[in-house]
PDB file of N, CA and C in Angstrom:
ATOM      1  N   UNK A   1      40.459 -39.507   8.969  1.00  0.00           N
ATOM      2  CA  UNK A   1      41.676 -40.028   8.402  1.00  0.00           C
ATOM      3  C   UNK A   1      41.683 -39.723   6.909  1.00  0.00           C
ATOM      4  N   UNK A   2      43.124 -39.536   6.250  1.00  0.00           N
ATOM      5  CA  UNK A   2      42.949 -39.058   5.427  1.00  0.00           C
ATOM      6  C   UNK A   2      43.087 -40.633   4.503  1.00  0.00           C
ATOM      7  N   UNK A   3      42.334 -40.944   2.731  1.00  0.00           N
ATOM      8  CA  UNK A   3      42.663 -41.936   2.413  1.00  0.00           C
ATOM      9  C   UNK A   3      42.616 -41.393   0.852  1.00  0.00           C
ATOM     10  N   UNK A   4      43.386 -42.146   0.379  1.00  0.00           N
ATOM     11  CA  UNK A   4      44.407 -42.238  -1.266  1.00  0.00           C
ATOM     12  C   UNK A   4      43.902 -42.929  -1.940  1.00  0.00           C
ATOM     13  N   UNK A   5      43.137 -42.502  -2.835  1.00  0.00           N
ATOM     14  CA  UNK A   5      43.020 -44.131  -3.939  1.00  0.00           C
ATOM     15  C   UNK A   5      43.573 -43.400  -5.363  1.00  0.00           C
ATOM     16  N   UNK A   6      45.058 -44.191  -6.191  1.00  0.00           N
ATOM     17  CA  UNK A   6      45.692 -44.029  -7.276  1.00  0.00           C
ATOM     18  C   UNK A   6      44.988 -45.024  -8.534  1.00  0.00           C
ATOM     19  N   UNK A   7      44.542 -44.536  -9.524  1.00  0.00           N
ATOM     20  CA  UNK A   7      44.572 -45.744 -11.084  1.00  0.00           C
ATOM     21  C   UNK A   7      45.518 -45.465 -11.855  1.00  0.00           C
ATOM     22  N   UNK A   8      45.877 -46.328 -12.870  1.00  0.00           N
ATOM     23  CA  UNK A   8      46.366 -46.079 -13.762  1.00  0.00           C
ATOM     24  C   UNK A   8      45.886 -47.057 -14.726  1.00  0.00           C
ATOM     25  N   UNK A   9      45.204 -46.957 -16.133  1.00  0.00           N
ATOM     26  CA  UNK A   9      44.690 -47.943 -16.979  1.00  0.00           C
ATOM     27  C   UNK A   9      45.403 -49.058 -17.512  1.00  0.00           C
ATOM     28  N   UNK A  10      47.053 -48.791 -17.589  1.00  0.00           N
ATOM     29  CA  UNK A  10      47.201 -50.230 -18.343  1.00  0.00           C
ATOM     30  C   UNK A  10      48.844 -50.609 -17.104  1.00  0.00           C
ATOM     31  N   UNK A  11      48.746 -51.817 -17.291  1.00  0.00           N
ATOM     32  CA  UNK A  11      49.889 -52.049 -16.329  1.00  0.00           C
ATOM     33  C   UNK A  11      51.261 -51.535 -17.026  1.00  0.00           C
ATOM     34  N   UNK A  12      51.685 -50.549 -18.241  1.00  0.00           N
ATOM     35  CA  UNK A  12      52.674 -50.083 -18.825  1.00  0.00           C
ATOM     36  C   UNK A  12      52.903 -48.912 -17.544  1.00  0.00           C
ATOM     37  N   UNK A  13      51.807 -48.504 -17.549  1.00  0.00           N
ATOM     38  CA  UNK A  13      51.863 -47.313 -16.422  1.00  0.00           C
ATOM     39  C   UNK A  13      52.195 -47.137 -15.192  1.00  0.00           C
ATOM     40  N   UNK A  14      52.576 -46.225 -15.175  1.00  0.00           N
ATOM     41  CA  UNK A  14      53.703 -45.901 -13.422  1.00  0.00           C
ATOM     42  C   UNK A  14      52.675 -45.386 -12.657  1.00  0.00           C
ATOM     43  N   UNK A  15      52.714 -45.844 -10.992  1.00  0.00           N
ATOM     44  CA  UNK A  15      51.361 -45.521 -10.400  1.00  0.00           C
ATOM     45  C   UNK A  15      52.124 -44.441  -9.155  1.00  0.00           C
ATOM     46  N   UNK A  16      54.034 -44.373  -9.449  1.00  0.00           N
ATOM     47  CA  UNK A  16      54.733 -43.799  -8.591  1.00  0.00           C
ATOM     48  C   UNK A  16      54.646 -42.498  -8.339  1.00  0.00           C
ATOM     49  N   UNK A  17      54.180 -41.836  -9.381  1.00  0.00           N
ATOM     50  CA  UNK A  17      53.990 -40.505  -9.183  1.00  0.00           C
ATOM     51  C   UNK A  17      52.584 -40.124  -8.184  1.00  0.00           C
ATOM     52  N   UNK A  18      51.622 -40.673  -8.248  1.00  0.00           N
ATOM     53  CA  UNK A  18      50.384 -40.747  -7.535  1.00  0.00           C
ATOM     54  C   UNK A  18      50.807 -41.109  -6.053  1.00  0.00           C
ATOM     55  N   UNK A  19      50.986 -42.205  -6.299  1.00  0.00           N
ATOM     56  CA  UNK A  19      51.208 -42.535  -4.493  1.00  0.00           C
ATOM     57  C   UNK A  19      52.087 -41.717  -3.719  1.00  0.00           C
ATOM     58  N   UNK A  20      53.446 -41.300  -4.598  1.00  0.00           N
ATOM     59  CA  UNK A  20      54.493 -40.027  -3.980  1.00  0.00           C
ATOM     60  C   UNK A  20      53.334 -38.882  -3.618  1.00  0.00           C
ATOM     61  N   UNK A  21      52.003 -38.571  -4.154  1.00  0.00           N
ATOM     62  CA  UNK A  21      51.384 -37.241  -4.319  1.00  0.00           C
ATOM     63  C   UNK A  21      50.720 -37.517  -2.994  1.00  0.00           C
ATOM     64  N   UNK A  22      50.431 -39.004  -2.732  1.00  0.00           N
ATOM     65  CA  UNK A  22      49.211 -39.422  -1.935  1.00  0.00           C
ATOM     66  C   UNK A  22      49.619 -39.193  -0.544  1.00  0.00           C
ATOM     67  N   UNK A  23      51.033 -39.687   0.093  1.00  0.00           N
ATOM     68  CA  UNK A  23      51.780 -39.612   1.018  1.00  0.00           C
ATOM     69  C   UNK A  23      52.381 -38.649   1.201  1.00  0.00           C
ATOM     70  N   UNK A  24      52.431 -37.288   0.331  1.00  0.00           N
ATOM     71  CA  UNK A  24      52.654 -36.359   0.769  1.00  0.00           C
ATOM     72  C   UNK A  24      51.374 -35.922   1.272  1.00  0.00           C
ATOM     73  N   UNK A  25      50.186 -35.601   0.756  1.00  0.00           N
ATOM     74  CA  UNK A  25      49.254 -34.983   0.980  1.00  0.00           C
ATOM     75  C   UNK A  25      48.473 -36.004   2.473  1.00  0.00           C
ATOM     76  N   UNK A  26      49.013 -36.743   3.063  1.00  0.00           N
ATOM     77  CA  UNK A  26      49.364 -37.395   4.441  1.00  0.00           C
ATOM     78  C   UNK A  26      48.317 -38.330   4.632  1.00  0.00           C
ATOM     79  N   UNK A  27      48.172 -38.866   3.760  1.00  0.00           N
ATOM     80  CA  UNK A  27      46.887 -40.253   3.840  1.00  0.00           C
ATOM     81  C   UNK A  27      47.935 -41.350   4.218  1.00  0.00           C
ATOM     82  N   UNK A  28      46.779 -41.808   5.237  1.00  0.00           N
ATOM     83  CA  UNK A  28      47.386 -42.424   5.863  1.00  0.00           C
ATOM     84  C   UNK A  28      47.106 -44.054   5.735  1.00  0.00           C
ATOM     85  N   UNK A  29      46.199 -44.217   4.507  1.00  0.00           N
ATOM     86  CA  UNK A  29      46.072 -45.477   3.607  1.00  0.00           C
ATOM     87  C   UNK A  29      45.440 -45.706   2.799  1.00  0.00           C
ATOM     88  N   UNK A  30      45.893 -45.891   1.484  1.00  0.00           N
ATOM     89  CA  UNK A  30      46.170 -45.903  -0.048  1.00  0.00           C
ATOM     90  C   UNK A  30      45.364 -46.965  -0.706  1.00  0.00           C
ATOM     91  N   UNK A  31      44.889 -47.087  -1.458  1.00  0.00           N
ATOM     92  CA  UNK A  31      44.600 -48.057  -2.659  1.00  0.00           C
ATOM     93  C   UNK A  31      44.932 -47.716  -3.654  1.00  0.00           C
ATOM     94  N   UNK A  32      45.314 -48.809  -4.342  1.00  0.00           N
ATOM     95  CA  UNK A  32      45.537 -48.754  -5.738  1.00  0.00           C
ATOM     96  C   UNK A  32      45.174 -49.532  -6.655  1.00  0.00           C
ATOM     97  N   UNK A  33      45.308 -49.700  -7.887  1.00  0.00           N
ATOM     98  CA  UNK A  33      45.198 -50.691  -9.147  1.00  0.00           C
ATOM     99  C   UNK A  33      45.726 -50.054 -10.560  1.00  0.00           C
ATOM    100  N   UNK A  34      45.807 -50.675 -11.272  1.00  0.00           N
ATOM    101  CA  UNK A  34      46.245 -51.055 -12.560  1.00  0.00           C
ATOM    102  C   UNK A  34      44.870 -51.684 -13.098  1.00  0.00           C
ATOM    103  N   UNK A  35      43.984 -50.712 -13.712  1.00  0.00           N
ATOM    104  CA  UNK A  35      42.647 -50.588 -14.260  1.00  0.00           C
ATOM    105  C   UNK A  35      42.084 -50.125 -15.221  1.00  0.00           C
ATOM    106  N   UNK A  36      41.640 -50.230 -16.288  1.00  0.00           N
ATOM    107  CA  UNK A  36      40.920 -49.301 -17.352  1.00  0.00           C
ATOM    108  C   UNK A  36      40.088 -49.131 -16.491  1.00  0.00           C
ATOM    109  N   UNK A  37      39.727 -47.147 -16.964  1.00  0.00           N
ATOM    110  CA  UNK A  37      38.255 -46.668 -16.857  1.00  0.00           C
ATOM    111  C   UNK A  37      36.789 -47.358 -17.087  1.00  0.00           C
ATOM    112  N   UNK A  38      36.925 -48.428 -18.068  1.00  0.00           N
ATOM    113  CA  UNK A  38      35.630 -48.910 -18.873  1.00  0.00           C
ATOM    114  C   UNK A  38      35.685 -50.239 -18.268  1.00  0.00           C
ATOM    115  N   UNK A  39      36.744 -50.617 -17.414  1.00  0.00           N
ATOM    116  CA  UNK A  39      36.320 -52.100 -16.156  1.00  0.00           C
ATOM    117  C   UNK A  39      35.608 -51.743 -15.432  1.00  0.00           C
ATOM    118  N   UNK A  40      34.249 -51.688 -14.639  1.00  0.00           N
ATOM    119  CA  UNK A  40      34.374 -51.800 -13.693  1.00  0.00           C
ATOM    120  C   UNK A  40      34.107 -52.381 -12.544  1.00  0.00           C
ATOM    121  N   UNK A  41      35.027 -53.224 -13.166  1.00  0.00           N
ATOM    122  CA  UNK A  41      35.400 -54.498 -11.587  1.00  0.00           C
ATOM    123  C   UNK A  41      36.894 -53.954 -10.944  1.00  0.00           C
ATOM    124  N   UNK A  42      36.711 -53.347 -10.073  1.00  0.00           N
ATOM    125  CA  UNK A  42      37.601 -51.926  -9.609  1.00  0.00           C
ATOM    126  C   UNK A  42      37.682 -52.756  -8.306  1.00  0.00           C
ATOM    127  N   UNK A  43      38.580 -53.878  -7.714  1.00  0.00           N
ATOM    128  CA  UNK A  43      39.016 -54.372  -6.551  1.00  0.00           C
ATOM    129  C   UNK A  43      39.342 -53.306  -5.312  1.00  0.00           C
ATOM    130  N   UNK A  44      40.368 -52.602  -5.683  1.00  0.00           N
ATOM    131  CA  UNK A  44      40.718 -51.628  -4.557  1.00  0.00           C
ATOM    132  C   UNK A  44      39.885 -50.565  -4.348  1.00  0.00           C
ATOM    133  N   UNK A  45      39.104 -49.874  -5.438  1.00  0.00           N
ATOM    134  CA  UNK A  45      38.344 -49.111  -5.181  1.00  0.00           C
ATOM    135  C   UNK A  45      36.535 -49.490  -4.674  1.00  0.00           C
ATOM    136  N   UNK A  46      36.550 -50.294  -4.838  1.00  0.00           N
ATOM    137  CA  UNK A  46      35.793 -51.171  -4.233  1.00  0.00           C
ATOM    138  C   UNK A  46      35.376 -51.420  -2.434  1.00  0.00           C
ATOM    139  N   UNK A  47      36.776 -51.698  -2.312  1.00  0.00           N
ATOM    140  CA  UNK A  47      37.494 -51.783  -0.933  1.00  0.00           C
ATOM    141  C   UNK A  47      37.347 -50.497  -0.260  1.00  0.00           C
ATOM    142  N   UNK A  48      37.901 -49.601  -1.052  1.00  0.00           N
ATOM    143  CA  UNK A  48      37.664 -48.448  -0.110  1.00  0.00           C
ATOM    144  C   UNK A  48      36.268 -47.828   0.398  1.00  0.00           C
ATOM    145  N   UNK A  49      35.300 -48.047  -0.579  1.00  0.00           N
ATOM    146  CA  UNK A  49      34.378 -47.667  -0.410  1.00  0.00           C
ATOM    147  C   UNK A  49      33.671 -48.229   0.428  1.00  0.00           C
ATOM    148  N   UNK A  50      33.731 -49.444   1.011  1.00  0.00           N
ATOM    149  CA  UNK A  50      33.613 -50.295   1.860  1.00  0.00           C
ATOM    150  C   UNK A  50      33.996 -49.545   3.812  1.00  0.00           C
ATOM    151  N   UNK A  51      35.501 -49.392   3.203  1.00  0.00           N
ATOM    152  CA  UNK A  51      35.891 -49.132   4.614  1.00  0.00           C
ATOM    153  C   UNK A  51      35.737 -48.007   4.821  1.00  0.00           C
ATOM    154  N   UNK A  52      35.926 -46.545   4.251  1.00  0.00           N
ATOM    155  CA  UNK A  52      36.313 -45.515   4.446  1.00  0.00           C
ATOM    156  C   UNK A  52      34.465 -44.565   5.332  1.00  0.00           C
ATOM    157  N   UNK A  53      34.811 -44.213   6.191  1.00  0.00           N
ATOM    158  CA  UNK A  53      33.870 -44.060   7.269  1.00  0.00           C
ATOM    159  C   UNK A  53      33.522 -42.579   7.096  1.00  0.00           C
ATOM    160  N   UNK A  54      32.375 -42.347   7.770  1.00  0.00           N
ATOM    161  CA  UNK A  54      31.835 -40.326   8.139  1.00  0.00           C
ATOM    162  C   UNK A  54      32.899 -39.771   8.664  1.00  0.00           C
ATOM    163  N   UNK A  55      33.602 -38.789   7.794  1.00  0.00           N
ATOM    164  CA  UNK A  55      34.732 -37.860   8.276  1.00  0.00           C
ATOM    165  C   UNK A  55      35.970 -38.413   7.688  1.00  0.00           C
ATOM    166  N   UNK A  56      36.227 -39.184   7.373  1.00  0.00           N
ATOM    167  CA  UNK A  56      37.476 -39.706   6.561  1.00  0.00           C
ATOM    168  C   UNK A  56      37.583 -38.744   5.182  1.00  0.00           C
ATOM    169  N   UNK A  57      38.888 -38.074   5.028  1.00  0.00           N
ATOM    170  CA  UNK A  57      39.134 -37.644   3.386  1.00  0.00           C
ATOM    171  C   UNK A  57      39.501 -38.461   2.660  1.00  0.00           C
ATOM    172  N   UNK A  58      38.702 -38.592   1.448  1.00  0.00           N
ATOM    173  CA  UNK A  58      39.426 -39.210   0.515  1.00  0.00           C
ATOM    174  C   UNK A  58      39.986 -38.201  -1.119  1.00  0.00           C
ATOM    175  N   UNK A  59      41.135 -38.946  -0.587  1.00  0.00           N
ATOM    176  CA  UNK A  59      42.305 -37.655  -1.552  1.00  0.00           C
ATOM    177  C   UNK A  59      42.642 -38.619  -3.008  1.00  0.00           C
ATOM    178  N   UNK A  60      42.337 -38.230  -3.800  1.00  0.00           N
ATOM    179  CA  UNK A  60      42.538 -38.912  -5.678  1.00  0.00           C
ATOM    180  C   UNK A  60      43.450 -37.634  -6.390  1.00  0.00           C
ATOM    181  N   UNK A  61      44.747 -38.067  -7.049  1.00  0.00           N
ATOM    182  CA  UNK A  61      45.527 -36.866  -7.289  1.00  0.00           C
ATOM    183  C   UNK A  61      45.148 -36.694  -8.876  1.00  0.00           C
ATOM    184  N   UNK A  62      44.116 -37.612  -9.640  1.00  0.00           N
ATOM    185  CA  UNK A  62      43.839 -37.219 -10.907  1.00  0.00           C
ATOM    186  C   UNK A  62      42.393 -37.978 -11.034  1.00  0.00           C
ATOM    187  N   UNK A  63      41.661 -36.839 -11.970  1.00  0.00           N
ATOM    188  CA  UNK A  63      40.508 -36.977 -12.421  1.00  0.00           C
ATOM    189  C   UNK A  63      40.344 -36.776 -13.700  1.00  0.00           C
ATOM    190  N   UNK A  64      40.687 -37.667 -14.729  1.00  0.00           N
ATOM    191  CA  UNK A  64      41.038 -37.574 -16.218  1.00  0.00           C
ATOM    192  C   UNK A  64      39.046 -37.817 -16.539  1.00  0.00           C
ATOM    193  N   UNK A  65      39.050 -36.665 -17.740  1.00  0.00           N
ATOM    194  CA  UNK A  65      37.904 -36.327 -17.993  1.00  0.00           C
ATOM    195  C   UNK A  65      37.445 -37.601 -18.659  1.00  0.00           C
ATOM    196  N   UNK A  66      37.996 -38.929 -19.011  1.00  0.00           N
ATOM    197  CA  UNK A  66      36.905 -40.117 -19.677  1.00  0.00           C
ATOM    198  C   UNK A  66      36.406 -41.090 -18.940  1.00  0.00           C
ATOM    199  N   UNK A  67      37.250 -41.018 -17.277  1.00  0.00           N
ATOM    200  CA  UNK A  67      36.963 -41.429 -16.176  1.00  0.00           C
ATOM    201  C   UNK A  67      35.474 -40.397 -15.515  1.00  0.00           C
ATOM    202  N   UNK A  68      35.893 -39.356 -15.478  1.00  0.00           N
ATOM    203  CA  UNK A  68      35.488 -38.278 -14.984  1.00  0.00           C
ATOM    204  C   UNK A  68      33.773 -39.013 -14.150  1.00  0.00           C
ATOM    205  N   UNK A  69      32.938 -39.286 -15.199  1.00  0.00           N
ATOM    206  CA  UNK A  69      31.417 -40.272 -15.071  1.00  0.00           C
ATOM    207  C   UNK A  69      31.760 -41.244 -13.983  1.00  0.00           C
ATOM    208  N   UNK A  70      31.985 -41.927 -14.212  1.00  0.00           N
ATOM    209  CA  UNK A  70      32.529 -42.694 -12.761  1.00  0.00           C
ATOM    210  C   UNK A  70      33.317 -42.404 -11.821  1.00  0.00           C
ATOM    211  N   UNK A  71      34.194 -41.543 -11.760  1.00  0.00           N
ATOM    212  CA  UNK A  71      34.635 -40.572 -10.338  1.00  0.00           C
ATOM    213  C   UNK A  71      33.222 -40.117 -10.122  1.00  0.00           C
ATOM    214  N   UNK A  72      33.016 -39.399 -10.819  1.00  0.00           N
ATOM    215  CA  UNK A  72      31.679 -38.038  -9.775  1.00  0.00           C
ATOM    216  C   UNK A  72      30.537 -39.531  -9.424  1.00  0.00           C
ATOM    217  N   UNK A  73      30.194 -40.479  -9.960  1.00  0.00           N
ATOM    218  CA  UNK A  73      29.503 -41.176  -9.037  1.00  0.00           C
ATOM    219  C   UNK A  73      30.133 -41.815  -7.930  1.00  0.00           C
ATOM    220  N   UNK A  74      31.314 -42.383  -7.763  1.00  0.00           N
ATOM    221  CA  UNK A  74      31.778 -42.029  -6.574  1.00  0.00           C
ATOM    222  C   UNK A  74      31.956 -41.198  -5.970  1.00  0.00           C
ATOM    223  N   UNK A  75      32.015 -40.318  -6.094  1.00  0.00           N
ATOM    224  CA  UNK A  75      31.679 -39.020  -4.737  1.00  0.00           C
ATOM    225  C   UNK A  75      30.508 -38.753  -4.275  1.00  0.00           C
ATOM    226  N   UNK A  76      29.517 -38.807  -5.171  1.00  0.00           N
ATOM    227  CA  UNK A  76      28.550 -38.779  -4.849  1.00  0.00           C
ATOM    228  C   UNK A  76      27.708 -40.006  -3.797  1.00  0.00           C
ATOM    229  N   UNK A  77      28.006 -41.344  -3.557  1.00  0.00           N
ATOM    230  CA  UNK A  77      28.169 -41.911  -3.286  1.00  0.00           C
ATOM    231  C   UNK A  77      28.903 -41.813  -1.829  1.00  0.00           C
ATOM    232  N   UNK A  78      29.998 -41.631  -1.449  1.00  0.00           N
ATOM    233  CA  UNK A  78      30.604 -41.375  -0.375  1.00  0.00           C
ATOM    234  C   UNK A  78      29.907 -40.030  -0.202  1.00  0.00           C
ATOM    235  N   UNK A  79      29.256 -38.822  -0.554  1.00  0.00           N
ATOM    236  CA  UNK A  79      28.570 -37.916   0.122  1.00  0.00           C
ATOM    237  C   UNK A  79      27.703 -38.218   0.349  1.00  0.00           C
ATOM    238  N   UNK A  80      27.140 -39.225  -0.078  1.00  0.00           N
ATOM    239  CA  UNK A  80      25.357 -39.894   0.621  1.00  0.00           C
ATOM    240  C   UNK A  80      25.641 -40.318   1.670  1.00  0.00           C
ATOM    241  N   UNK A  81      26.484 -41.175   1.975  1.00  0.00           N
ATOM    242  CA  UNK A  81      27.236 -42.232   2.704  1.00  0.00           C
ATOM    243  C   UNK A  81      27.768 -40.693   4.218  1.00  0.00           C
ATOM    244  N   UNK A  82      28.356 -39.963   3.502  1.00  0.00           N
ATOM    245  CA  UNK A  82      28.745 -39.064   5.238  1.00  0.00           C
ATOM    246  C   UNK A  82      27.483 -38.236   5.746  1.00  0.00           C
ATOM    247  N   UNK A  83      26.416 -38.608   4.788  1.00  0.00           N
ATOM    248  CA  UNK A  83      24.945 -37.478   5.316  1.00  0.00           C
ATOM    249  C   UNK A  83      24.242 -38.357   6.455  1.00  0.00           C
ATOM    250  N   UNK A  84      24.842 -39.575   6.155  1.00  0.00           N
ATOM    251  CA  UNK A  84      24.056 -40.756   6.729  1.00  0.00           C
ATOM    252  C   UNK A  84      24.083 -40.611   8.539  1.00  0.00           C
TER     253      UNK A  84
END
């Protein structure tokens, strides 16, 4: 299954463009939040990492380079997790 997780750091920010990206690219369930990079008490992303199983995609439509350190440990993370 395919799955979506959108951020955006401050709640000024529109998370519409992401999720439009997410549901096109056909995930078929989303997380989101309204988060700084430098929280991380990350509720939804949290969640996903939880549920999202061996063989599931997970599709992120931006990887802003000050995040960047904490994305790649999540992936790395979910690739330990599908070796399993």
């Amino acid at each position: 299954m395919k799955i979506g997780y959108a951020r955006v750091s401050t709640t000024e920010q529109d998370l519409s463009g992401q999720l439009a990206a997410l549901k096109e690219a056909g995930c078929k369930r989303v997380y989101s939040e309204k988060k700084s990079g430098a929280n991380s008490d990350r509720a939804a992303l949290k969640r996903m990492l939880k549920e999202v199983q061996s063989g599931d995609i997970v599709v992120v439509t931006r990887l802003d380079a000050r995040t960047y350190g904490v994305d790649r440990t999540t992936i790395c993370r979910l690739q330990k997790r599908a070796e399993m």
